[in-house]
Protein backbone atom coordinates (compact mmCIF):
# COMPACT_ATOMS: atom_id res chain seq x y z
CA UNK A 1 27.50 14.11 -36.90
CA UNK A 2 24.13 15.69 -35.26
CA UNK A 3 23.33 14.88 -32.06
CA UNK A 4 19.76 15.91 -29.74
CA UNK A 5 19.88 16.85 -26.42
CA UNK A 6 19.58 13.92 -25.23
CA UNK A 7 22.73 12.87 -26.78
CA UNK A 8 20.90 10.64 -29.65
CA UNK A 9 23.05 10.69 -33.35
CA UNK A 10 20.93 11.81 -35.59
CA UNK A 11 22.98 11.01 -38.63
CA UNK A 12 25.47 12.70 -40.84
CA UNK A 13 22.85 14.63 -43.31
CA UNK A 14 20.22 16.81 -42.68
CA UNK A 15 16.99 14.59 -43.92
CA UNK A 16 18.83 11.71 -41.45
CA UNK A 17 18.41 14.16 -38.80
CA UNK A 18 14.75 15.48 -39.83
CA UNK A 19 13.76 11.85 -39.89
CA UNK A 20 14.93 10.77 -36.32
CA UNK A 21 13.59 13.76 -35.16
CA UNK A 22 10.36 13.64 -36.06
CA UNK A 23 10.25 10.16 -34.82
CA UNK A 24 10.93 11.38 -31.56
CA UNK A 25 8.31 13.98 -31.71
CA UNK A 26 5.72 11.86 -32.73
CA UNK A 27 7.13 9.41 -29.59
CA UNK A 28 7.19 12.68 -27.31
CA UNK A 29 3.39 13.12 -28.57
CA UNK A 30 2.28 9.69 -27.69
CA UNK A 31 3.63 10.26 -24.77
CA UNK A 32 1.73 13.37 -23.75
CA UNK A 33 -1.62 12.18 -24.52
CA UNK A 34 -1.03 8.93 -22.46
CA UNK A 35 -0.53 11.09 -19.45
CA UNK A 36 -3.37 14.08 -20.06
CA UNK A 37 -5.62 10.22 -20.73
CA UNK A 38 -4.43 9.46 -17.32
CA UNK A 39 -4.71 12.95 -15.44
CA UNK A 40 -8.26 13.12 -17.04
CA UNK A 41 -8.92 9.87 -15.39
CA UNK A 42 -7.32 10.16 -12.52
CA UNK A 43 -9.90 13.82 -11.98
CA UNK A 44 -12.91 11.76 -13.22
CA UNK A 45 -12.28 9.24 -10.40
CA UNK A 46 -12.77 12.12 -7.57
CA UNK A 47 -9.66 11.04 -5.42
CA UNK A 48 -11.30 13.88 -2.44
CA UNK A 49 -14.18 11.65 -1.97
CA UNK A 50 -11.73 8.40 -2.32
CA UNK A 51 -9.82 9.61 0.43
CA UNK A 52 -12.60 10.81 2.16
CA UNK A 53 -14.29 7.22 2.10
CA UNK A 54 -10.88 5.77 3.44
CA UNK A 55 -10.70 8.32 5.79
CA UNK A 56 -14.06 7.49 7.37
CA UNK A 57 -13.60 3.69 7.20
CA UNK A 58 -10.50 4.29 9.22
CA UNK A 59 -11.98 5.64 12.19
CA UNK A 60 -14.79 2.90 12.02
CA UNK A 61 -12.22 0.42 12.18
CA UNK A 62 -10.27 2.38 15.20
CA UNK A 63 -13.51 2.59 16.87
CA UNK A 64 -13.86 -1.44 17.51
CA UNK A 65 -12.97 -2.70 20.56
CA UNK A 66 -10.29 -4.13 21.23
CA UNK A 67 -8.19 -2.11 18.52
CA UNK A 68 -7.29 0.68 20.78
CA UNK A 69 -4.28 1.71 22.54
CA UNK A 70 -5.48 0.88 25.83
CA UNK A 71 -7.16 -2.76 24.37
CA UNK A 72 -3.45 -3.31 22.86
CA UNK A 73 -1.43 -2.31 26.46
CA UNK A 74 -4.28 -4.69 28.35
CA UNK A 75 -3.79 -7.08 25.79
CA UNK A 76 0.06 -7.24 26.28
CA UNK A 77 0.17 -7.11 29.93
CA UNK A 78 -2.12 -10.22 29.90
CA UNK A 79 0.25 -11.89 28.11
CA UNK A 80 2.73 -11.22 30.26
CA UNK A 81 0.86 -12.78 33.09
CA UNK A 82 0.40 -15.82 30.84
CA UNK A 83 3.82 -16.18 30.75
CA UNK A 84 4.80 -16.14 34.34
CA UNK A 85 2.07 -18.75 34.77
CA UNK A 86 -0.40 -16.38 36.72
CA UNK A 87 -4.22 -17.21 35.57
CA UNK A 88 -5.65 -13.82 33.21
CA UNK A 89 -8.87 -12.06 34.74
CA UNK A 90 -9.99 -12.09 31.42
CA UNK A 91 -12.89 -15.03 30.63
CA UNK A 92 -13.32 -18.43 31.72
CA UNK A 93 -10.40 -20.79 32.09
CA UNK A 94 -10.89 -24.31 32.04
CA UNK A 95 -7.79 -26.30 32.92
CA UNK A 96 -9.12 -29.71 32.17
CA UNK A 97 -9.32 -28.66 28.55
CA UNK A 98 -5.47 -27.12 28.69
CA UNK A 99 -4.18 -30.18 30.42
CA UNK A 100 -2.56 -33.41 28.53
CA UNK A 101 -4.64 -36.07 28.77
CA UNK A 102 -2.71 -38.65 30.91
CA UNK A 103 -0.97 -41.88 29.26
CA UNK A 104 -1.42 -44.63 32.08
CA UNK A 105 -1.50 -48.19 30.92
């Protein structure tokens, strides 16, 4: 019994063995071309520019406000007041809108 180096029987006689083989060449082959197809692609589609496009629209997006590290540590620490129940210096506060309205009958 024949066996590849993958460990595949290739049958008992020699034309068994030419015939599985040559099946997996022409597999191999497919193969190949599928990924040069894809490489070619992958070089037509300029991945430098790609990344520098994604680089760019990165810092944009760092650049709003309120997406910094200091607008993220103000942001927190106003919370935090929330919570203990001290009023934020951020922006109006209305408590007549944050109240329940009242149930008398």
């Amino acid at each position: 019994m024949f066996r590849t180096i993958d460990n595949v029987t290739t049958g008992k006689n020699p034309e068994e063995r030419v015939q599985k083989l040559e099946i997996q060449v022409t597999d191999l082959k497919k193969t190949v071309a599928g990924l040069e197809k894809r490489l070619e692609e992958m070089e037509k589609s300029d991945s430098k520019k790609t990344m520098e496009e994604l680089t760019k629209r990165m810092d944009e997006l760092e650049s709003w406000p309120g997406t910094s590290d200091d607008a993220l540590m103000k942001f927190l620490q106003d919370s935090s007041n929330d919570a203990e129940g001290e009023p934020s210096t951020e922006g109006p506060s209305k408590p007549e809108e944050d109240a329940e309205p009242s149930k008398e009958d």
